[in-house]
PDB file of N, CA and C in Angstrom:
ATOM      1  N   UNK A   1       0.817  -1.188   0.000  1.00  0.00           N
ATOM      2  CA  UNK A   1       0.000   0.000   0.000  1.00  0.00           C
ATOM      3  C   UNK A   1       0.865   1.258   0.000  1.00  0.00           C
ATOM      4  N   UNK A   2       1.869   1.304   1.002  1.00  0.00           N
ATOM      5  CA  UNK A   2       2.952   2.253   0.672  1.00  0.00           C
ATOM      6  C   UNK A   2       3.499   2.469  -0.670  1.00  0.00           C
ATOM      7  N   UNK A   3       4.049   1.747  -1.113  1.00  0.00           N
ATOM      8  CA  UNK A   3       4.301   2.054  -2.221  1.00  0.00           C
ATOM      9  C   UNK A   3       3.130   2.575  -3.469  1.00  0.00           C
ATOM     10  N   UNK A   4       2.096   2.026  -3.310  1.00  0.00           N
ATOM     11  CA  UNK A   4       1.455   2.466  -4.652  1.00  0.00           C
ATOM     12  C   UNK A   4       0.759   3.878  -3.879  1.00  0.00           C
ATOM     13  N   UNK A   5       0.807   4.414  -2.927  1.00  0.00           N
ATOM     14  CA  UNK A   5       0.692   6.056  -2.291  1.00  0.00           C
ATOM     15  C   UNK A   5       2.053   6.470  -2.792  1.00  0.00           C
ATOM     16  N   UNK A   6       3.014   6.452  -2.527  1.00  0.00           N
ATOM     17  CA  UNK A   6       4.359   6.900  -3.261  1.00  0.00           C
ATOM     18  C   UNK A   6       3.920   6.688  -5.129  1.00  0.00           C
ATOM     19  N   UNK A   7       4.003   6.248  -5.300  1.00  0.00           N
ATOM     20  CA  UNK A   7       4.126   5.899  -7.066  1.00  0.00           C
ATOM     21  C   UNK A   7       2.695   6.999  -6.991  1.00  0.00           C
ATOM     22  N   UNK A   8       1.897   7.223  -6.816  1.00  0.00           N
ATOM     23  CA  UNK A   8       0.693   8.350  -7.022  1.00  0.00           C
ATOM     24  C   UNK A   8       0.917   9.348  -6.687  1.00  0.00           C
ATOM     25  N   UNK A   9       1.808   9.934  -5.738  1.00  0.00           N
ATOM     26  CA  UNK A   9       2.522  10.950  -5.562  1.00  0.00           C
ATOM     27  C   UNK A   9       3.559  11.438  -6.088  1.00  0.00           C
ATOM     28  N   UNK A  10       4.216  10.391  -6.546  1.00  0.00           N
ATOM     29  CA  UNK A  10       5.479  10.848  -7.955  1.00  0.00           C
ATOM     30  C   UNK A  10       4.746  10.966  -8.866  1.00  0.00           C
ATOM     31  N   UNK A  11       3.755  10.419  -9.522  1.00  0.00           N
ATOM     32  CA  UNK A  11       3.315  10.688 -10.872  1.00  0.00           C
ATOM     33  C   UNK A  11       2.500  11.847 -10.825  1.00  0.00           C
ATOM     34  N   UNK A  12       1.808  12.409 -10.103  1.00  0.00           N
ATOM     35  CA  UNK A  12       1.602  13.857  -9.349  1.00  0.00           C
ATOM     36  C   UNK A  12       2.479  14.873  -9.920  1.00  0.00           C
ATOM     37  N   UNK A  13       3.220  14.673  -8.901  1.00  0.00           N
ATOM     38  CA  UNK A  13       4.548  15.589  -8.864  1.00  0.00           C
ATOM     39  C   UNK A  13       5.177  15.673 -10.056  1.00  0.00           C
ATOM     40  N   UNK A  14       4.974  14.756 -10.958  1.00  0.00           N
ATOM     41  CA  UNK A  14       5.753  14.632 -12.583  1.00  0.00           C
ATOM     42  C   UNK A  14       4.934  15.484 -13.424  1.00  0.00           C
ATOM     43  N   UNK A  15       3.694  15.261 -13.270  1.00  0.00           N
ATOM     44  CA  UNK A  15       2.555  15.653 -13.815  1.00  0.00           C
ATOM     45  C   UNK A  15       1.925  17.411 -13.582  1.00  0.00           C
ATOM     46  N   UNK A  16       2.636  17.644 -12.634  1.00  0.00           N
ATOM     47  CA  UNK A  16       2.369  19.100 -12.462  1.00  0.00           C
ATOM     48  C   UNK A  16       3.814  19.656 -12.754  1.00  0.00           C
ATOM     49  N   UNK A  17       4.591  19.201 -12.902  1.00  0.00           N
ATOM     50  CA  UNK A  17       6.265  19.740 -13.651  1.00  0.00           C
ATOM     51  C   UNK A  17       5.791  19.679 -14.696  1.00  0.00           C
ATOM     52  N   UNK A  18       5.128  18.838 -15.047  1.00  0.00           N
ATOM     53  CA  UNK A  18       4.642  19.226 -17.034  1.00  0.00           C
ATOM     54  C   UNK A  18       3.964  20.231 -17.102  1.00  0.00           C
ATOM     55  N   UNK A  19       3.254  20.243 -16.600  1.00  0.00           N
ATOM     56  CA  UNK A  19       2.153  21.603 -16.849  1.00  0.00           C
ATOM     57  C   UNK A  19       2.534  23.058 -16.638  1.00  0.00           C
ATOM     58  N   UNK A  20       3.610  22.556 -15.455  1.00  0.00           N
ATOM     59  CA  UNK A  20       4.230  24.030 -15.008  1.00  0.00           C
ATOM     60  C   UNK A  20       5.366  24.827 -16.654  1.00  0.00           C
ATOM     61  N   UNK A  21       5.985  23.760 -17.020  1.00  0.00           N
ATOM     62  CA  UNK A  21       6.886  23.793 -18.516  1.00  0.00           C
ATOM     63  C   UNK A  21       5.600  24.361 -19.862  1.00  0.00           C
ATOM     64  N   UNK A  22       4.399  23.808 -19.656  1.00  0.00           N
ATOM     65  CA  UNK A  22       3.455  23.602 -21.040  1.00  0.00           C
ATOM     66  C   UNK A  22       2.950  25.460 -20.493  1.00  0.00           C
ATOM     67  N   UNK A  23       2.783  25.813 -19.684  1.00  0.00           N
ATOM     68  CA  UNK A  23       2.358  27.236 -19.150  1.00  0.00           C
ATOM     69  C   UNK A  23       3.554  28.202 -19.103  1.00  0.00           C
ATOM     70  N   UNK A  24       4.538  27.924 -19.320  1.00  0.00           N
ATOM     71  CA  UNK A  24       5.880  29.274 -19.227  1.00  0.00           C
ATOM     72  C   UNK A  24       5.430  29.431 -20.668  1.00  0.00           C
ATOM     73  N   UNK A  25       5.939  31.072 -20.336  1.00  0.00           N
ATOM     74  CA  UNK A  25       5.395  32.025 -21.487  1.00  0.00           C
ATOM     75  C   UNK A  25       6.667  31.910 -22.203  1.00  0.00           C
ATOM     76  N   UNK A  26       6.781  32.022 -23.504  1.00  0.00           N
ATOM     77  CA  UNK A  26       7.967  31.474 -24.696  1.00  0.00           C
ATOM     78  C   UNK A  26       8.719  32.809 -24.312  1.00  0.00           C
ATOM     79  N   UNK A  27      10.034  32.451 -24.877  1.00  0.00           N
ATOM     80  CA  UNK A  27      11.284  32.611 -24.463  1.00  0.00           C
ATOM     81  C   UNK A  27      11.277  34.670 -25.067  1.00  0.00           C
ATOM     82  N   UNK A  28       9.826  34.912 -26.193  1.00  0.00           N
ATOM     83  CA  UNK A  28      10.350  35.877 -27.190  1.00  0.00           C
ATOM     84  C   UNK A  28       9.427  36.951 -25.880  1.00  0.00           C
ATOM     85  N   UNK A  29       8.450  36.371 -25.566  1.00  0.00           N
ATOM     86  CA  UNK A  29       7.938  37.046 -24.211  1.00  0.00           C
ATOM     87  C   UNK A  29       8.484  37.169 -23.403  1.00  0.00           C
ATOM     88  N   UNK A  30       9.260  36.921 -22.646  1.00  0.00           N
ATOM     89  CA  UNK A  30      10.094  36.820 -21.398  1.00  0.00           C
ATOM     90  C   UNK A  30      10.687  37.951 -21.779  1.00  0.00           C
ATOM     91  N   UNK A  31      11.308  37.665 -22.900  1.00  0.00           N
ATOM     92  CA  UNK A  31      12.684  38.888 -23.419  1.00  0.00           C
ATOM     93  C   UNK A  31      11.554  40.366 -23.160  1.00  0.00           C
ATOM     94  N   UNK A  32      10.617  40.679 -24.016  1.00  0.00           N
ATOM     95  CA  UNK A  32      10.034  41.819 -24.440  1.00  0.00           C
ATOM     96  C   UNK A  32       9.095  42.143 -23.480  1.00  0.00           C
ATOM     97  N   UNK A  33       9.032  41.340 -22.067  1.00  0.00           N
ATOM     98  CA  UNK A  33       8.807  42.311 -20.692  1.00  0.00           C
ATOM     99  C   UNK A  33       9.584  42.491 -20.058  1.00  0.00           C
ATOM    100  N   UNK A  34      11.012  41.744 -20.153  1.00  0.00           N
ATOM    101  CA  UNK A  34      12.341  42.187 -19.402  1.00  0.00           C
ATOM    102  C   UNK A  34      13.258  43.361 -20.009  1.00  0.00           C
ATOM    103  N   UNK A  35      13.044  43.679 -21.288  1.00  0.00           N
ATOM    104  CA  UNK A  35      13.956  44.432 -22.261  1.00  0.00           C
ATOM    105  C   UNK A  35      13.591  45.816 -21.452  1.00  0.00           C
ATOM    106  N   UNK A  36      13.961  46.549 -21.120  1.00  0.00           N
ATOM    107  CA  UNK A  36      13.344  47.856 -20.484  1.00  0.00           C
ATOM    108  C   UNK A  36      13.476  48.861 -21.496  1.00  0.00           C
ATOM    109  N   UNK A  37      15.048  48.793 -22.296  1.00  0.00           N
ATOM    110  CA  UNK A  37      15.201  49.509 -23.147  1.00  0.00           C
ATOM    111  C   UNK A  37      14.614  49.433 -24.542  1.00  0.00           C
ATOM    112  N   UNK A  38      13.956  48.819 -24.805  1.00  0.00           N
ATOM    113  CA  UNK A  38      13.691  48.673 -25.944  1.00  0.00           C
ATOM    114  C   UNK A  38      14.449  47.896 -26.967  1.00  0.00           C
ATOM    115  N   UNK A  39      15.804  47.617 -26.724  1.00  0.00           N
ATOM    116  CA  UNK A  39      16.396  47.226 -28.296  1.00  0.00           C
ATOM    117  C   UNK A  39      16.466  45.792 -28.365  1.00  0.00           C
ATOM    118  N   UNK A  40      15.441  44.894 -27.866  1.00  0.00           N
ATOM    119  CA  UNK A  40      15.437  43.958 -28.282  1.00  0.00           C
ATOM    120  C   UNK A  40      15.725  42.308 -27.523  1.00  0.00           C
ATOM    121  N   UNK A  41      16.588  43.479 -26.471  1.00  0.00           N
ATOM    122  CA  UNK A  41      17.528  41.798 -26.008  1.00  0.00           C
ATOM    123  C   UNK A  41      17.466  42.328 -24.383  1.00  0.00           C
ATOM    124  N   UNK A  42      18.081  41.542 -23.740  1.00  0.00           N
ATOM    125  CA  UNK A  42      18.109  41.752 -21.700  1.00  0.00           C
ATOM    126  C   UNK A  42      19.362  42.239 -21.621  1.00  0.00           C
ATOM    127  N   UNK A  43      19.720  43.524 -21.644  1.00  0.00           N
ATOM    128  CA  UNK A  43      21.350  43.550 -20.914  1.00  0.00           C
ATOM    129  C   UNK A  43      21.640  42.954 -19.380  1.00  0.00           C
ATOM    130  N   UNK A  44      22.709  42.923 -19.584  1.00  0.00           N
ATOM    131  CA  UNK A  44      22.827  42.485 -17.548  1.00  0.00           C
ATOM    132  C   UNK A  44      22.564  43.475 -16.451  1.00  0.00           C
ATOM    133  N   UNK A  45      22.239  44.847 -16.835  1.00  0.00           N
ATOM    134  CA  UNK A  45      21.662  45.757 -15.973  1.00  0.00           C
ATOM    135  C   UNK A  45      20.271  45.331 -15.952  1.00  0.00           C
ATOM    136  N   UNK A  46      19.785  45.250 -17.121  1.00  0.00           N
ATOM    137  CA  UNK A  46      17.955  44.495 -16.889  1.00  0.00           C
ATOM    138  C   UNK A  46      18.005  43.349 -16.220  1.00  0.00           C
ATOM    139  N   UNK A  47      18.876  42.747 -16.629  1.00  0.00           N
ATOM    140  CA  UNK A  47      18.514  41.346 -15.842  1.00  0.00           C
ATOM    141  C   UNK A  47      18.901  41.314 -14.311  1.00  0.00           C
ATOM    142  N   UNK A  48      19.783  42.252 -14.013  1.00  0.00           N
ATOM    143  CA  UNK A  48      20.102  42.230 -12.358  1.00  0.00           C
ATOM    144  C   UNK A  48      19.257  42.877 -11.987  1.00  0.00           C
ATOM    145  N   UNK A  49      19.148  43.811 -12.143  1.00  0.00           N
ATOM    146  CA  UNK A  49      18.086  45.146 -11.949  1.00  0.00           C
ATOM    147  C   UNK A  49      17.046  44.464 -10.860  1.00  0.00           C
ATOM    148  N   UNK A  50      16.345  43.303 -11.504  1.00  0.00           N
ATOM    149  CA  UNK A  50      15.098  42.971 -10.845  1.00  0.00           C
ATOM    150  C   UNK A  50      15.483  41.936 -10.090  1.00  0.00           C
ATOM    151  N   UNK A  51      16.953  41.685  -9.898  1.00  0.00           N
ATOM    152  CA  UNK A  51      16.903  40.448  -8.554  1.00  0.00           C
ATOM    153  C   UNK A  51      17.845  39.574  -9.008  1.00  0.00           C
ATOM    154  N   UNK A  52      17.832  39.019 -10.470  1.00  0.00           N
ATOM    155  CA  UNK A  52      18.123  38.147 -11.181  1.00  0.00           C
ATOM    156  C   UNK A  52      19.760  37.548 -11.082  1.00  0.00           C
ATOM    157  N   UNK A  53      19.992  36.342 -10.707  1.00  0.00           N
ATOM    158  CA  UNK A  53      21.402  36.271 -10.357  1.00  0.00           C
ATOM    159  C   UNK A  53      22.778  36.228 -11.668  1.00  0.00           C
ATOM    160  N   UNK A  54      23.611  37.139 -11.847  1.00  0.00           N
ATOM    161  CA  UNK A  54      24.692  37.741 -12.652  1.00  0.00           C
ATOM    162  C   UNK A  54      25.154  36.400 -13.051  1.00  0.00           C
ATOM    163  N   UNK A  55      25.112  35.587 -12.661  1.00  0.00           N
ATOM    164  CA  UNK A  55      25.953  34.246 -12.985  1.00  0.00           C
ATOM    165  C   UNK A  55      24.886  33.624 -14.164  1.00  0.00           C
ATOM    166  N   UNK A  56      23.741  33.755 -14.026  1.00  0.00           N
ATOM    167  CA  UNK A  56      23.121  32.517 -14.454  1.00  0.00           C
ATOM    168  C   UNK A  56      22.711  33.792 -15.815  1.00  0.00           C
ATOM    169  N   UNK A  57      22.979  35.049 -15.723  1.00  0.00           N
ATOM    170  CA  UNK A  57      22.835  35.907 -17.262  1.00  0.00           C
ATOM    171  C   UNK A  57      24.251  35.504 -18.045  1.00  0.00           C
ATOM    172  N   UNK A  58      25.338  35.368 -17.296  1.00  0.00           N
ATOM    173  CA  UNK A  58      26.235  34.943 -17.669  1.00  0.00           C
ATOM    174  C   UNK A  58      26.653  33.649 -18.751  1.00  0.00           C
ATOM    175  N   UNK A  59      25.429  32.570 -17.463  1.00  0.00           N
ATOM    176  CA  UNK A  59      25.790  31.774 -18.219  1.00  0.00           C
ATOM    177  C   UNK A  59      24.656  31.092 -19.741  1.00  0.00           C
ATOM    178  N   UNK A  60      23.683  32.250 -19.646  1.00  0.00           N
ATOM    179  CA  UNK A  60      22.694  31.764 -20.987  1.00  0.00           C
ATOM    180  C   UNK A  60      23.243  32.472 -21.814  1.00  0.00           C
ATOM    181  N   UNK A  61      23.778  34.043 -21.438  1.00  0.00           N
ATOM    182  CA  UNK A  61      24.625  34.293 -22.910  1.00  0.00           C
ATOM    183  C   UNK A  61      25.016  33.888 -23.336  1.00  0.00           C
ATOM    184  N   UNK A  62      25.049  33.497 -24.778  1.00  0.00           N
ATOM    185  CA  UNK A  62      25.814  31.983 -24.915  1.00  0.00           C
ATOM    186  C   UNK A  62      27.310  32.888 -26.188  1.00  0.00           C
ATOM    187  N   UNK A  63      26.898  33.931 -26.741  1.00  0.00           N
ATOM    188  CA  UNK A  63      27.554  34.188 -27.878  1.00  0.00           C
ATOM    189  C   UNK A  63      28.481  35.204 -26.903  1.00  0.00           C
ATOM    190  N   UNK A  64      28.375  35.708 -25.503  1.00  0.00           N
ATOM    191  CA  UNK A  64      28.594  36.429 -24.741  1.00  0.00           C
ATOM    192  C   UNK A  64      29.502  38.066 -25.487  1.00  0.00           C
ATOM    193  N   UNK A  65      28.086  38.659 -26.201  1.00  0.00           N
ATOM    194  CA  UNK A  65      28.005  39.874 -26.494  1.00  0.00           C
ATOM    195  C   UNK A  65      27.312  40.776 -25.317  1.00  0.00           C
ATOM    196  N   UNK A  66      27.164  40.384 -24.065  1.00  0.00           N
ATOM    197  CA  UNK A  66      26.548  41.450 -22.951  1.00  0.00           C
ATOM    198  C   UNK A  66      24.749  41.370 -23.084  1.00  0.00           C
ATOM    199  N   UNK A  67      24.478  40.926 -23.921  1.00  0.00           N
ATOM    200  CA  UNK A  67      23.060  40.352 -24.328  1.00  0.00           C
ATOM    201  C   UNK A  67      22.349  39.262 -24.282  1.00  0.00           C
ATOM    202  N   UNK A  68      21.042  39.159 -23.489  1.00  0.00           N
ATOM    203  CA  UNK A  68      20.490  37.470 -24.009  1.00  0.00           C
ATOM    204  C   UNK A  68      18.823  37.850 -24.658  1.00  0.00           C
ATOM    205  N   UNK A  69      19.282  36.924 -25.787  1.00  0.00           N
ATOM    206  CA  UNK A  69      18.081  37.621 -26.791  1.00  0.00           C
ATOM    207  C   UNK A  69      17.232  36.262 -26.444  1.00  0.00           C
ATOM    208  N   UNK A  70      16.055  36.541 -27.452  1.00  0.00           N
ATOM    209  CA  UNK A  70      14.942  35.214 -27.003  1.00  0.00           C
ATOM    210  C   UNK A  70      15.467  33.554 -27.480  1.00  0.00           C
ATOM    211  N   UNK A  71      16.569  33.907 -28.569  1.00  0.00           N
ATOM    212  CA  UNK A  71      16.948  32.409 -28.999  1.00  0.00           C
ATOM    213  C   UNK A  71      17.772  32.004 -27.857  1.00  0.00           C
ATOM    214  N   UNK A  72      18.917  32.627 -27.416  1.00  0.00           N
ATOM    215  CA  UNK A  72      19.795  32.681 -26.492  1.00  0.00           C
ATOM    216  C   UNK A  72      18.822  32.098 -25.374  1.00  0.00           C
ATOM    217  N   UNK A  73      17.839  32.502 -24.662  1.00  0.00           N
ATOM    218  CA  UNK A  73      16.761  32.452 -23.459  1.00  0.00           C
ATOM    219  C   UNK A  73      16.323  31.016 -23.924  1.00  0.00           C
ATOM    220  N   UNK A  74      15.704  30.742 -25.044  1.00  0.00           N
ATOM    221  CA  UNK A  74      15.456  29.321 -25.489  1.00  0.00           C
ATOM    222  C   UNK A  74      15.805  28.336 -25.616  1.00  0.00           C
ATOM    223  N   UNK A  75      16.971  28.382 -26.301  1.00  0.00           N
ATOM    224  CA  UNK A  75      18.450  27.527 -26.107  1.00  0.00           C
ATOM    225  C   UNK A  75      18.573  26.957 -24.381  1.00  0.00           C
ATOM    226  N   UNK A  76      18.614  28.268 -23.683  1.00  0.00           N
ATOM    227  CA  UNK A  76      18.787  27.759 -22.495  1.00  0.00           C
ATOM    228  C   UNK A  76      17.560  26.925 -21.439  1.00  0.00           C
ATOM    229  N   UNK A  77      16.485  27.108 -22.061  1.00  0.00           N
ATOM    230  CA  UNK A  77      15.479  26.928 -21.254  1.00  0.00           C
ATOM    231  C   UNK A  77      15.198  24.828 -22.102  1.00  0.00           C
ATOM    232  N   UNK A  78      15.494  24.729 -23.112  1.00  0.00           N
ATOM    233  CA  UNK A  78      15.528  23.520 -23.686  1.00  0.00           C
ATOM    234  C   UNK A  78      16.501  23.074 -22.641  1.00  0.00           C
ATOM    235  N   UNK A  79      17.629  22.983 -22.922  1.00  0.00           N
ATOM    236  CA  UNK A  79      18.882  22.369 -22.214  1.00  0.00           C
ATOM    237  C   UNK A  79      18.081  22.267 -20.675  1.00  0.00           C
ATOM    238  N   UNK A  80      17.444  22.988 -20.050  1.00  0.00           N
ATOM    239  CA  UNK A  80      17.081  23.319 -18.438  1.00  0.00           C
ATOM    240  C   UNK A  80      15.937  21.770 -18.723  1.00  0.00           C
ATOM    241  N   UNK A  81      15.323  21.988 -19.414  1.00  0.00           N
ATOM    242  CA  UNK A  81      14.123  21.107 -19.949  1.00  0.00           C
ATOM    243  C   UNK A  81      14.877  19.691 -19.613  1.00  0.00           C
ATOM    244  N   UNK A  82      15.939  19.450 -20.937  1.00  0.00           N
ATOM    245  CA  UNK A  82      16.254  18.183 -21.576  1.00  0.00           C
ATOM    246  C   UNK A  82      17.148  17.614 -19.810  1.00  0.00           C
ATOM    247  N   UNK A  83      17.878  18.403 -19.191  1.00  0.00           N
ATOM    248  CA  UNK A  83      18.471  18.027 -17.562  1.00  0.00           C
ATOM    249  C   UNK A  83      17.217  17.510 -17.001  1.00  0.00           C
ATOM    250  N   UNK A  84      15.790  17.868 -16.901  1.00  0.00           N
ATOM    251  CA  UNK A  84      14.751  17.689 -16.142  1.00  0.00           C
ATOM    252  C   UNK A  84      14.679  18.727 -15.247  1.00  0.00           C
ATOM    253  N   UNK A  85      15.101  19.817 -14.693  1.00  0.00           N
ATOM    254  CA  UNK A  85      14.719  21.014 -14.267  1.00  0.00           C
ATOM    255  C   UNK A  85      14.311  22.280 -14.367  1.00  0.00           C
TER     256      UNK A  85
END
């Protein structure tokens, strides 16, 4: 009986990690309410600005021009995906 309460509670818990992934707003949205300035992309002043930790802008820049645009944000959010987190 323990166990099949565990196994219904992991598949739960799996099952609302999906939904939570199928409901994030795409990567081109994220960018174009974080962009403050307008030109397109998150500098690392936008992205710290609101809290956001310097390391982890660091590390989605991927072409590391001081910018993370929505492909850059996507790229990273797949890879976050394909780990399982």
């Amino acid at each position: 009986m323990r166990k099949l309460v565990f196994a219904a509670a992991a598949a739960a818990t799996l099952a609302s990690a999906g939904a939570a992934f199928a409901q994030m707003p795409a990567p081109a949205d994220i960018i174009k309410n974080w962009d403050k300035n307008g030109d397109g992309a998150v500098d690392k002043a936008e992205w710290t600005a609101a809290g956001r930790p310097a390391e982890r802008f660091d590390a989605i820049d991927a072409n590391k021009d001081g910018k993370v645009t929505a492909a850059e944000l996507d790229a990273a959010m797949a890879a976050m995906r394909q780990r399982g987190g």
